[in-house]
C-alpha atoms as a PDB file:
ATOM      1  CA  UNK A   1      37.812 -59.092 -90.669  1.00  0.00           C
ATOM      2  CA  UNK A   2      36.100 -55.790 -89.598  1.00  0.00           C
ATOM      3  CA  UNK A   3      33.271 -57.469 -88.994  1.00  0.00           C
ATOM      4  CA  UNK A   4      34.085 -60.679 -87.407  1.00  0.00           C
ATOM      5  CA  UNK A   5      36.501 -58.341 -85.015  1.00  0.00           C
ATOM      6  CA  UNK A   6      33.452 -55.854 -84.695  1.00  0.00           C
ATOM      7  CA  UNK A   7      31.093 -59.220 -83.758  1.00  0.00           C
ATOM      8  CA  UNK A   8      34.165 -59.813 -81.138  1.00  0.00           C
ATOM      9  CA  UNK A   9      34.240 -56.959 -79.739  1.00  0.00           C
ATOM     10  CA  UNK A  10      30.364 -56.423 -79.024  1.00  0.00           C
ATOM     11  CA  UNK A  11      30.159 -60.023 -77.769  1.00  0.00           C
ATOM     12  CA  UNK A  12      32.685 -58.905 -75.077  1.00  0.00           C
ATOM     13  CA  UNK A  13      31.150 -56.123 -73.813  1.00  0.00           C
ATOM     14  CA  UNK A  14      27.999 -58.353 -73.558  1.00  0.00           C
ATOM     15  CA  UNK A  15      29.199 -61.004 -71.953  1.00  0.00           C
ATOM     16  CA  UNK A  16      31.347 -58.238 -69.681  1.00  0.00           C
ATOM     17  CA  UNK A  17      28.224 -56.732 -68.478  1.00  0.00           C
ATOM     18  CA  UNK A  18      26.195 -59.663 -67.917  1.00  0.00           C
ATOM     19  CA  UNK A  19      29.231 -61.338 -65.490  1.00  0.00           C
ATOM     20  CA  UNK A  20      30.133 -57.916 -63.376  1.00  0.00           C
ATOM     21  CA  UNK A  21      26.242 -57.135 -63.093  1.00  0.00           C
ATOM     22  CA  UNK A  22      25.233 -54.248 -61.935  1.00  0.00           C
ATOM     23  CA  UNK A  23      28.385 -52.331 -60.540  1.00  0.00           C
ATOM     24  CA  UNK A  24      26.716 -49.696 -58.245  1.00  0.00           C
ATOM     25  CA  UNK A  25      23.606 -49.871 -55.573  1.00  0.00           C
ATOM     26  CA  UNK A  26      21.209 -47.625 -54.511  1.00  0.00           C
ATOM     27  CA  UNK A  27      21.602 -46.650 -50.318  1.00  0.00           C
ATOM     28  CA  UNK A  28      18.436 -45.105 -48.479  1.00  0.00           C
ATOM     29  CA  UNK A  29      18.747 -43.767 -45.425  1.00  0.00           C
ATOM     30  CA  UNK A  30      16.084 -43.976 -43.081  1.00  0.00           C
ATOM     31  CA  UNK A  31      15.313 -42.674 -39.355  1.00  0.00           C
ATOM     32  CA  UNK A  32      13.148 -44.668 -36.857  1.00  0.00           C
ATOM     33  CA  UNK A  33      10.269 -43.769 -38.184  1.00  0.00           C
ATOM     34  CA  UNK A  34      10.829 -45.011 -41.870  1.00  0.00           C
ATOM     35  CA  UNK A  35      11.200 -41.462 -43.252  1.00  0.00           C
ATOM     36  CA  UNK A  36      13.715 -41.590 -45.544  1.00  0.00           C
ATOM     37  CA  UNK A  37      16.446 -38.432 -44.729  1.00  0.00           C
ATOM     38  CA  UNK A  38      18.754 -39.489 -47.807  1.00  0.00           C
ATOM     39  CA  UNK A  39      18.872 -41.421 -51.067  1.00  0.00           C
ATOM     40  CA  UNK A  40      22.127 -42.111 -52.509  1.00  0.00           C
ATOM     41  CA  UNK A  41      22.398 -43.450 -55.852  1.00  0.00           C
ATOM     42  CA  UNK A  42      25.575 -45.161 -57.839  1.00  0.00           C
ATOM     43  CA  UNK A  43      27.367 -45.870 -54.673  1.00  0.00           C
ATOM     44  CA  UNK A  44      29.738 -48.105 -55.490  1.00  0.00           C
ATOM     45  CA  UNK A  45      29.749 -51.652 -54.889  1.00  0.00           C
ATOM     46  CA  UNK A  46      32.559 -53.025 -52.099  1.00  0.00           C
ATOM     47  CA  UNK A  47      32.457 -48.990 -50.321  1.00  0.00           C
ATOM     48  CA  UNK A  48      31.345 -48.122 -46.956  1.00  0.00           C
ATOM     49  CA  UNK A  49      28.388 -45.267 -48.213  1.00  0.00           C
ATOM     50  CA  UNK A  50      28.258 -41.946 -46.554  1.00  0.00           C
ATOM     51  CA  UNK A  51      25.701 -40.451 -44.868  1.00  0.00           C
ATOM     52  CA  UNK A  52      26.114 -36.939 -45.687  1.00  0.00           C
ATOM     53  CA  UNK A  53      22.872 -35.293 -43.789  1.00  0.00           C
ATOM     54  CA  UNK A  54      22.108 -33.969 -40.308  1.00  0.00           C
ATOM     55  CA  UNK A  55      22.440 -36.328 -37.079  1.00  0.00           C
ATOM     56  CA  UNK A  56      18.893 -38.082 -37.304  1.00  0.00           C
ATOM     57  CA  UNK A  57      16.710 -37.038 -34.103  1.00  0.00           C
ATOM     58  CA  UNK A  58      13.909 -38.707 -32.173  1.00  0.00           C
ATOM     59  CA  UNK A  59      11.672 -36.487 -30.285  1.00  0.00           C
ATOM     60  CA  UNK A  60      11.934 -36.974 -26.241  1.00  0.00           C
ATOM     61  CA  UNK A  61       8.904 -38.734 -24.795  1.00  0.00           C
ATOM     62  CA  UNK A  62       7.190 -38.698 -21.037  1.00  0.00           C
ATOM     63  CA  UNK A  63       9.561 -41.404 -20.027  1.00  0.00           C
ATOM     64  CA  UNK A  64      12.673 -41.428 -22.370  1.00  0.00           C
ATOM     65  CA  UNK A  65      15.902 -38.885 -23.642  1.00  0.00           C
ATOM     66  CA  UNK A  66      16.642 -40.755 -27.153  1.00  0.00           C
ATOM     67  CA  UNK A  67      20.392 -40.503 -28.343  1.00  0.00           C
ATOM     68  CA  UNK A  68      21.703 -41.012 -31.897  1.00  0.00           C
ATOM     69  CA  UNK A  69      23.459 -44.363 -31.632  1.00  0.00           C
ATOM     70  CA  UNK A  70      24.179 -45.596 -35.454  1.00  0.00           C
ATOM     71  CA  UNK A  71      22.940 -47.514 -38.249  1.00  0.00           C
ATOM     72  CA  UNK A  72      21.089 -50.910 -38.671  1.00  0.00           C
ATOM     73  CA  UNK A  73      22.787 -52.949 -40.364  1.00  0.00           C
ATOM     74  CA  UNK A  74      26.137 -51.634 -39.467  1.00  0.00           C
ATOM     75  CA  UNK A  75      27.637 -49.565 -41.578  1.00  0.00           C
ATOM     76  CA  UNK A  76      30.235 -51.805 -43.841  1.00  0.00           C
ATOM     77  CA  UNK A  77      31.011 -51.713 -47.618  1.00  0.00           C
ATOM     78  CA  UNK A  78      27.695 -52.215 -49.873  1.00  0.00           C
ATOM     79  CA  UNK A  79      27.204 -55.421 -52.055  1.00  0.00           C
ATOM     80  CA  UNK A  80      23.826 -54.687 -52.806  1.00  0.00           C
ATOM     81  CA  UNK A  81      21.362 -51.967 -52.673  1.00  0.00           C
ATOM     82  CA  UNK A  82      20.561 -51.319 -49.135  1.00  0.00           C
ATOM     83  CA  UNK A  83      18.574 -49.611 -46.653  1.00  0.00           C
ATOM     84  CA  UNK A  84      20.249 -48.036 -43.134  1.00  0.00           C
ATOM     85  CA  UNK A  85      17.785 -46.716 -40.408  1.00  0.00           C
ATOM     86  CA  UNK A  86      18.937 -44.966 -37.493  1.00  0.00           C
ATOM     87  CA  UNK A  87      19.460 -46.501 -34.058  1.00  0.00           C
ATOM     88  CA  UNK A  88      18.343 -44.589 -30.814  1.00  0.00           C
ATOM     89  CA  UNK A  89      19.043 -45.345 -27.221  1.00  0.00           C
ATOM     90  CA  UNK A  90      16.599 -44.524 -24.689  1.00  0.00           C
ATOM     91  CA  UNK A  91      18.037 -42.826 -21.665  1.00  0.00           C
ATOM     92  CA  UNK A  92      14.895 -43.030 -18.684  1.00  0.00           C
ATOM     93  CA  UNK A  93      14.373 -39.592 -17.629  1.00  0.00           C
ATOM     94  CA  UNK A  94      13.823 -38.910 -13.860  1.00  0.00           C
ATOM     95  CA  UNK A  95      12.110 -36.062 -11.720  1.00  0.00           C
ATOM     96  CA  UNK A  96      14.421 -34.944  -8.817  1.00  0.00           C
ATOM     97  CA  UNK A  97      12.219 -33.227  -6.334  1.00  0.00           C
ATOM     98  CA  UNK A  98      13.693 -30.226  -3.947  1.00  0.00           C
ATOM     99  CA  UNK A  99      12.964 -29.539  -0.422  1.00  0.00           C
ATOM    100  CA  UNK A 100      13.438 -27.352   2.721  1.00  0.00           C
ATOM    101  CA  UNK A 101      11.717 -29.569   5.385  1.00  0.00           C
ATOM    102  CA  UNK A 102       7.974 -29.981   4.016  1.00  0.00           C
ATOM    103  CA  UNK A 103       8.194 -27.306   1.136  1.00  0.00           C
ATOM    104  CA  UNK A 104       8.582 -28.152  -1.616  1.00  0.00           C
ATOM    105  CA  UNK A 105      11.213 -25.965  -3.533  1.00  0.00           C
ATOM    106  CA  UNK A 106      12.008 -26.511  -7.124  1.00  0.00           C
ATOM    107  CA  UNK A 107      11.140 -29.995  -9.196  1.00  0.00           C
ATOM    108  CA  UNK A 108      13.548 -30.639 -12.203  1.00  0.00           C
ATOM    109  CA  UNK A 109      13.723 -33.508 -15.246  1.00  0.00           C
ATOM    110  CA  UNK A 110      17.052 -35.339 -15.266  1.00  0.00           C
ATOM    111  CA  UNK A 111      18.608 -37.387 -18.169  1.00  0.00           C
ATOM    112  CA  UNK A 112      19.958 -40.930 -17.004  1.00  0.00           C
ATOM    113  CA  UNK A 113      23.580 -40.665 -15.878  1.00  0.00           C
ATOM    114  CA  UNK A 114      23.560 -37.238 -15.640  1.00  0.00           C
ATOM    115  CA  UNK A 115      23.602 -34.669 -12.642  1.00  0.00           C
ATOM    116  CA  UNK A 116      20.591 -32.816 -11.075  1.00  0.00           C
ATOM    117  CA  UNK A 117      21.806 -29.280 -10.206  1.00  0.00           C
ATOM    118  CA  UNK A 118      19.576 -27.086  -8.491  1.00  0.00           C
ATOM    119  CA  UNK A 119      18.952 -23.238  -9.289  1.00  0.00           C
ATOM    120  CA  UNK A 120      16.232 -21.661  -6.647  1.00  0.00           C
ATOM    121  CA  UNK A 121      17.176 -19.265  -3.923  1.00  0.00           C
ATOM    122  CA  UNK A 122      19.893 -21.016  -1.126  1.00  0.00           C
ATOM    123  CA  UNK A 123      17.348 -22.832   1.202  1.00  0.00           C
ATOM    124  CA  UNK A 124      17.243 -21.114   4.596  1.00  0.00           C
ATOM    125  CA  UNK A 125      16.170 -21.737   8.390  1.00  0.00           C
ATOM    126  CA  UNK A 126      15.316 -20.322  11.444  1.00  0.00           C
ATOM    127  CA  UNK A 127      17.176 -20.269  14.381  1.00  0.00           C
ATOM    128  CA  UNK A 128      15.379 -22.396  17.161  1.00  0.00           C
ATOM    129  CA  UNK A 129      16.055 -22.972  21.452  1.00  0.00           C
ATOM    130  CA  UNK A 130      19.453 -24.953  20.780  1.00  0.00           C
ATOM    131  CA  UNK A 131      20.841 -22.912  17.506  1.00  0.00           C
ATOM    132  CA  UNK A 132      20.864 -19.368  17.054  1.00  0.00           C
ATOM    133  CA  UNK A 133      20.928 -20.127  13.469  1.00  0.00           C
ATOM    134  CA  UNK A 134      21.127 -22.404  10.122  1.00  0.00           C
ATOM    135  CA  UNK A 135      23.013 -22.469   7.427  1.00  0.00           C
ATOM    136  CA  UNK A 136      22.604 -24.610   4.040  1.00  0.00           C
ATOM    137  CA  UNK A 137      25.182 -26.989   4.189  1.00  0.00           C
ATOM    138  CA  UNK A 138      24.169 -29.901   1.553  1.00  0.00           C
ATOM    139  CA  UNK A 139      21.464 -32.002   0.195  1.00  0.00           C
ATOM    140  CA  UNK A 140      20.926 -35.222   1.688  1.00  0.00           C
ATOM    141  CA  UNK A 141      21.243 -37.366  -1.504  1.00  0.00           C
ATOM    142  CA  UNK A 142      23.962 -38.039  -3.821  1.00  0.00           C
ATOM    143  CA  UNK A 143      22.993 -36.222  -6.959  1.00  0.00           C
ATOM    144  CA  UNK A 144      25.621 -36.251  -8.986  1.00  0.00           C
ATOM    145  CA  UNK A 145      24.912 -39.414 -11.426  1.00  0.00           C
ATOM    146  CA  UNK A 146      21.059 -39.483 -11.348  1.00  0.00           C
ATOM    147  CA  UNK A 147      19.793 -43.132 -12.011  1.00  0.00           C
ATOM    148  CA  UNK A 148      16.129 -43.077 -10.379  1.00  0.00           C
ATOM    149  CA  UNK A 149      13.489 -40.454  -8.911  1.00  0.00           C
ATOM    150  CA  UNK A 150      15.281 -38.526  -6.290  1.00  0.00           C
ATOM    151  CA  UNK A 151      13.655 -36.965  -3.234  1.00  0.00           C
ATOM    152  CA  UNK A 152      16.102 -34.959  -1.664  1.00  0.00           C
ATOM    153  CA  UNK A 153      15.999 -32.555   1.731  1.00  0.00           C
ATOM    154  CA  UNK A 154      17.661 -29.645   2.631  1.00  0.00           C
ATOM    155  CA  UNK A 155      20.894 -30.345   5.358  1.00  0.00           C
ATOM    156  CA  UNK A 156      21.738 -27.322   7.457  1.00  0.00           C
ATOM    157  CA  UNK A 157      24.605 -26.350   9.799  1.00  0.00           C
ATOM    158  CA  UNK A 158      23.900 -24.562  12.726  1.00  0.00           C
ATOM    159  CA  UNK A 159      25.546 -22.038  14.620  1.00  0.00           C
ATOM    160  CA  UNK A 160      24.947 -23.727  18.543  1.00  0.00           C
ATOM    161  CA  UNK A 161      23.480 -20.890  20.864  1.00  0.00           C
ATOM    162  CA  UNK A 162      26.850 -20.811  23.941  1.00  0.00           C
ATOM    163  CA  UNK A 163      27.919 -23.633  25.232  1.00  0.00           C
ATOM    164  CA  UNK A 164      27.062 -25.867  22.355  1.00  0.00           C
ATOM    165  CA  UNK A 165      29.264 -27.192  19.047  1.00  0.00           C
ATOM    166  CA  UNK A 166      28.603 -27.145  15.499  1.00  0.00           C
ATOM    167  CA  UNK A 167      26.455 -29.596  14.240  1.00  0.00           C
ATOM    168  CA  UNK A 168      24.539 -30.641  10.987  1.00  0.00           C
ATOM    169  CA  UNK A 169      20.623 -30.792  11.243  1.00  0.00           C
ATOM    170  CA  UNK A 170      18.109 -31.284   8.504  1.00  0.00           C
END
């Protein structure tokens, strides 16, 4: 009886391993490039794996910002072994160009979407026969969402000599 229950009992485990299969996978994780930042082993089949390292980066190039977006495939519970690589979106960068009439005075790179801010001395100008003199008012473009290369001028108010009002000269 030992032995036939013995027999039993090692034909069960048999056939129990050969129906459930393998009951963990293997996850890589992998950035753009193919270089692998992660290997997780025994992760267990029908969970949603972990990635447990830094955010993956992509180096800026001459045209693009690039921006940690996720995982391809999308992250869902693991049937099989599986390999994730990171997902980047490009954000166009864009040169926003300063100046005070025909001067240039400051050049900066701006990430899509965001704001171009400028930090050079407060543009000035002269007084001339109608205005005794200028002050910086503005620049002449919208610069607070930046979505293309911006050329933008200097906007002035000036203090009218007597007799005139107050008006807004580039």
């Amino acid at each position: 009886m030992k032995k036939s229950f013995g027999l039993l009992l090692s034909s069960f485990a048999l056939l129990s391993l050969i129906s459930c299969g393998k009951r963990t996978c293997t996850v890589i994780w992998q950035n753009y490039d193919e270089t692998v930042l992660e290997t997780d082993e025994e992760v267990k089949k029908g969970e949603i794996p972990q990635y447990d390292g830094e955010e993956p980066q992509r180096e800026d190039d001459d045209d693009y910002h690039y921006v940690f977006a996720g995982w391809s495939p999308e992250l869902t519970k693991v049937k099989k072994d599986t390999t994730f690589v990171a997902v980047f979106t490009a954000l166009h960068k864009y040169r926003v160009s300063f100046y005070n009439g025909e001067t240039l005075l400051y050049e900066t790179i701006v990430i899509e979407g965001n704001p171009a801010t400028y930090v050079g001395e407060t543009p000035t100008k002269e007084g001339d026969d109608e205005f005794s003199s200028y002050e910086f008012d503005k620049w002449d473009q919208d610069l607070t969402t930046v979505s293309s290369d911006v050329i933008t001028y200097a906007l002035f108010k000036g203090t009218p000599k007597e007799g005139w009002g107050e008006m807004i000269y580039p």
